[in-house]
C-alpha atoms as a PDB file:
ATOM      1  CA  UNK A   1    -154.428 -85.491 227.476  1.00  0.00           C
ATOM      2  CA  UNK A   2    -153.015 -82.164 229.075  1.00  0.00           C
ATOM      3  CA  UNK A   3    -150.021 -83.047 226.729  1.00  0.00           C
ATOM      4  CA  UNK A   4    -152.037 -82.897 223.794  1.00  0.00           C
ATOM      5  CA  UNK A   5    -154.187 -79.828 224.753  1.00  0.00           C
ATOM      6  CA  UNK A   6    -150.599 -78.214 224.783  1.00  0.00           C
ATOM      7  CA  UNK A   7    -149.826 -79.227 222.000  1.00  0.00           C
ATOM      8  CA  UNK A   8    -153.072 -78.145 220.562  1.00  0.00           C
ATOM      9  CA  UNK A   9    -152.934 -74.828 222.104  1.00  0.00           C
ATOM     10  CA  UNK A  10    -149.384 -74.204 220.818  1.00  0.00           C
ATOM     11  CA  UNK A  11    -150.229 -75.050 217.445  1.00  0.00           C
ATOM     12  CA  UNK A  12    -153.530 -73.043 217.588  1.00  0.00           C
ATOM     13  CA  UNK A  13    -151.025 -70.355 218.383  1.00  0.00           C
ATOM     14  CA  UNK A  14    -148.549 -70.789 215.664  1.00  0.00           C
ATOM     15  CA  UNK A  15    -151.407 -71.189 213.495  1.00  0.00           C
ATOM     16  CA  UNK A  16    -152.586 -67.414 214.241  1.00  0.00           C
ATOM     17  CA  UNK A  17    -148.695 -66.694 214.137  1.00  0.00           C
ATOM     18  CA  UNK A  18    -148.417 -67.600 211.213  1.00  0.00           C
ATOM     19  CA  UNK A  19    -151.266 -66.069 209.734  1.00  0.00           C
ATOM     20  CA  UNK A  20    -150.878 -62.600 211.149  1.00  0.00           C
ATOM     21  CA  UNK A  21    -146.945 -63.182 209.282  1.00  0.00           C
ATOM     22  CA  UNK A  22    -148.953 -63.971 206.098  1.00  0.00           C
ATOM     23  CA  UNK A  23    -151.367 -60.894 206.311  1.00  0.00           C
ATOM     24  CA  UNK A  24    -148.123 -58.583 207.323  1.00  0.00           C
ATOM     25  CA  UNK A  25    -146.240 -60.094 204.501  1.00  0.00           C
ATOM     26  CA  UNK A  26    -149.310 -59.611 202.354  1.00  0.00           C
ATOM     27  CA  UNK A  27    -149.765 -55.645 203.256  1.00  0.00           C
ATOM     28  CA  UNK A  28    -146.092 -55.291 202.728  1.00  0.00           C
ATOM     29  CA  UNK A  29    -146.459 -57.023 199.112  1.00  0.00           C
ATOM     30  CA  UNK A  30    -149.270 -54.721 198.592  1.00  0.00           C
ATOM     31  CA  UNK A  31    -147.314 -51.519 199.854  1.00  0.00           C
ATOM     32  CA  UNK A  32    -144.795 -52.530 197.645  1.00  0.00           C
ATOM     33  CA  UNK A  33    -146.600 -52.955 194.758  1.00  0.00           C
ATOM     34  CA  UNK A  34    -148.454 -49.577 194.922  1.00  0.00           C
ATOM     35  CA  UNK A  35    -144.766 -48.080 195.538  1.00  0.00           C
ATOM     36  CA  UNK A  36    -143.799 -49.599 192.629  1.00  0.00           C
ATOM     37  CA  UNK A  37    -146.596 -48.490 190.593  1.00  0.00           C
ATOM     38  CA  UNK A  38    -146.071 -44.998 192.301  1.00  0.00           C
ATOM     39  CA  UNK A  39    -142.284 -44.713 191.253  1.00  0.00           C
ATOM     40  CA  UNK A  40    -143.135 -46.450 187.639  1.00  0.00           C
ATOM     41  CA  UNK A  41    -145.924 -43.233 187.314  1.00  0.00           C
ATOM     42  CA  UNK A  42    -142.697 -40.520 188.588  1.00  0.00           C
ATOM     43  CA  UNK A  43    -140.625 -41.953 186.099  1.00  0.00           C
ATOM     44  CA  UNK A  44    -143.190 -41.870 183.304  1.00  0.00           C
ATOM     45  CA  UNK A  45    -144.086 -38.073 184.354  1.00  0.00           C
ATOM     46  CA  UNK A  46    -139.528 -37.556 184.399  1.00  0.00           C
ATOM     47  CA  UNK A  47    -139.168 -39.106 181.221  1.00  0.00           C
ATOM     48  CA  UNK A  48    -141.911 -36.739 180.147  1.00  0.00           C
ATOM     49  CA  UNK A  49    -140.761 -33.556 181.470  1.00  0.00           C
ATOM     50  CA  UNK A  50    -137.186 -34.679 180.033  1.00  0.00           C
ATOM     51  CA  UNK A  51    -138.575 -35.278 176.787  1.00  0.00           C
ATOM     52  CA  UNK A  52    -139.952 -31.542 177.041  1.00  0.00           C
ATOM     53  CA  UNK A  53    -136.765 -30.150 178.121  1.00  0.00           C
ATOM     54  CA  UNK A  54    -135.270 -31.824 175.332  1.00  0.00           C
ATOM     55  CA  UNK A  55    -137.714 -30.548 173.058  1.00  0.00           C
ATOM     56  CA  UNK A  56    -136.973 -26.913 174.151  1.00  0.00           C
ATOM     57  CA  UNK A  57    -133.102 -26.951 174.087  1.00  0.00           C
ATOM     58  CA  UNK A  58    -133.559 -28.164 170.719  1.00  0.00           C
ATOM     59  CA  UNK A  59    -136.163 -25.174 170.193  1.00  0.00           C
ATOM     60  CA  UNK A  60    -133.418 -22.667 171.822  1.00  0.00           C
ATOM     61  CA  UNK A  61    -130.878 -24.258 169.558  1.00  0.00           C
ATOM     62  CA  UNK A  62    -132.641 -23.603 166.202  1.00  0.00           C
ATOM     63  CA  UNK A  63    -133.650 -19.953 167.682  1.00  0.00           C
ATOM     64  CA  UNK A  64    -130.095 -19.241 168.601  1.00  0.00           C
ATOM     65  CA  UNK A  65    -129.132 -20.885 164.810  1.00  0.00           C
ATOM     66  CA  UNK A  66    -132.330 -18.481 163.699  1.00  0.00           C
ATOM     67  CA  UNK A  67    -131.129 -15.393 164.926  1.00  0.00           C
ATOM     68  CA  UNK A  68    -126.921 -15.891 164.273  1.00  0.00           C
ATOM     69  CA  UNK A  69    -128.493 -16.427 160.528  1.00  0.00           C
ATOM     70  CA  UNK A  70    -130.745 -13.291 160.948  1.00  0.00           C
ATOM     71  CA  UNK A  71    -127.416 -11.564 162.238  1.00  0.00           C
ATOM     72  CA  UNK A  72    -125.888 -12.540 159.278  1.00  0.00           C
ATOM     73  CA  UNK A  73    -127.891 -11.415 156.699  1.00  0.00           C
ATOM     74  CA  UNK A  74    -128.321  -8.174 158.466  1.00  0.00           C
ATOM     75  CA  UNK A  75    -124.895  -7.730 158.403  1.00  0.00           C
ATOM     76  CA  UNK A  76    -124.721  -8.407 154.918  1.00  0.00           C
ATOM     77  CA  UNK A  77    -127.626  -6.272 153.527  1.00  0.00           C
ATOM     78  CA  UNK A  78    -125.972  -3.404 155.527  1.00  0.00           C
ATOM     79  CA  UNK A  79    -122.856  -4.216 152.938  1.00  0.00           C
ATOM     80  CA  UNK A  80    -125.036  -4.186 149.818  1.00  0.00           C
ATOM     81  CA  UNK A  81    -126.681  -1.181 151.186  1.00  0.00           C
ATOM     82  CA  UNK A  82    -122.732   0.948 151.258  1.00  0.00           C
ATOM     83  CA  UNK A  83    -121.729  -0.529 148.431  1.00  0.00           C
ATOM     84  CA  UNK A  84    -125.254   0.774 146.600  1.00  0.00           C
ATOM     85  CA  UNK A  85    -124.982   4.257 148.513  1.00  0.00           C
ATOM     86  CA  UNK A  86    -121.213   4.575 147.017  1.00  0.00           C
ATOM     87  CA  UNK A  87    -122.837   3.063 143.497  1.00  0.00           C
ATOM     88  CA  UNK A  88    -125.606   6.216 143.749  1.00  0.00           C
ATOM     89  CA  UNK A  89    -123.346   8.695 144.899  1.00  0.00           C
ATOM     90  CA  UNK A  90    -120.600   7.739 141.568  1.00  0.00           C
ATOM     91  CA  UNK A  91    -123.769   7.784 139.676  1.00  0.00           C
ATOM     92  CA  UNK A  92    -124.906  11.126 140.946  1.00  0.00           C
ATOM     93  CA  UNK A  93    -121.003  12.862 140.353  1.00  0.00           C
ATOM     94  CA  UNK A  94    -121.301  11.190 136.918  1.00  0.00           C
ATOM     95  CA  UNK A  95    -124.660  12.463 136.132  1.00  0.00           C
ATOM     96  CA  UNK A  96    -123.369  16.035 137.739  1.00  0.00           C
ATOM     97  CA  UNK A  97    -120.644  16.058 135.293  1.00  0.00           C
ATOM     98  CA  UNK A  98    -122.712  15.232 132.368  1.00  0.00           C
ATOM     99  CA  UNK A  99    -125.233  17.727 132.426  1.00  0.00           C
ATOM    100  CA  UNK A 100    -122.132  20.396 133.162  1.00  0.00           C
ATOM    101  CA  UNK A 101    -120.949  18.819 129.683  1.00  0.00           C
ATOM    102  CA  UNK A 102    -124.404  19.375 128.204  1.00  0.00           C
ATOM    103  CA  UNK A 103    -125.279  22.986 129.673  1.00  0.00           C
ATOM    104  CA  UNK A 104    -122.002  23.617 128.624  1.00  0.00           C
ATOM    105  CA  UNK A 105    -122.204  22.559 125.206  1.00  0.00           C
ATOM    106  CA  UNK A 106    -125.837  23.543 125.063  1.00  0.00           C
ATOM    107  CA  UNK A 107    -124.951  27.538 125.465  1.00  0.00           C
ATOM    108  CA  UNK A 108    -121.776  26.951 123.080  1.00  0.00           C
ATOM    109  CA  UNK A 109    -124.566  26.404 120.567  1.00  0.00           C
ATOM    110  CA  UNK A 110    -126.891  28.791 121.369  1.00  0.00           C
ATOM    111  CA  UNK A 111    -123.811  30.972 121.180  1.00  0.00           C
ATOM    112  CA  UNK A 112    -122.740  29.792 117.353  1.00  0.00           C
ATOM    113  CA  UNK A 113    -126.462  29.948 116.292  1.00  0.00           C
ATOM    114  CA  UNK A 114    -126.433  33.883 117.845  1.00  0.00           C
ATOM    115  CA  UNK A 115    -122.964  34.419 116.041  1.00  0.00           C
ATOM    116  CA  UNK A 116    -124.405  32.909 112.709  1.00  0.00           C
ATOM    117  CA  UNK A 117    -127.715  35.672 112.903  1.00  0.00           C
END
């Protein structure tokens, strides 16, 4: 009899054991899980904010394309722009040289049409 209310009072006692193992093991389980969900929400939110850095190097990249193009074309409308000033100023000595030629020839007439009188 006392044998058997030792035995029943050490297996009452690995009973409780055992469940107070279970519900530790079971609040672990459930720590773990909400870690895991935790770290599964960080790297959703990373591989967000990496997707947005991405997004803005390739941004920077197409500005930095953007403005060596701008520089470009700047550069070359300031060619066109000597190459037109030389074109005006030939233009201008040319037009200079005409109208010499045609006051010139203009009071050679008026000259001849005075001699004629």
């Amino acid at each position: 009899e006392q044998e058997a209310s030792l035995v029943r009072t050490e297996l009452g006692a690995a009973q409780k054991s055992h469940a107070a193992d279970r519900e530790a093991a079971e609040k672990r389980r459930a720590d773990m899980s909400e870690t895991i969900k935790d770290l599964q929400r960080e790297m959703m939110h990373l591989k967000g904010q990496k997707k947005r850095a991405d997004e803005w190097e390739r941004e920077a990249k197409k500005s930095s394309h953007v403005r060596k193009d701008m520089l470009a074309t700047i550069d070359c409308l300031r060619r066109e722009i000597d190459a037109l000033k030389h074109q005006a100023s030939d233009v201008a000595v040319h037009m200079s040289e005409k109208k010499k030629k045609l006051t010139f020839s203009s009071e050679a007439h008026m000259i001849r049409a005075l001699a004629a009188c």
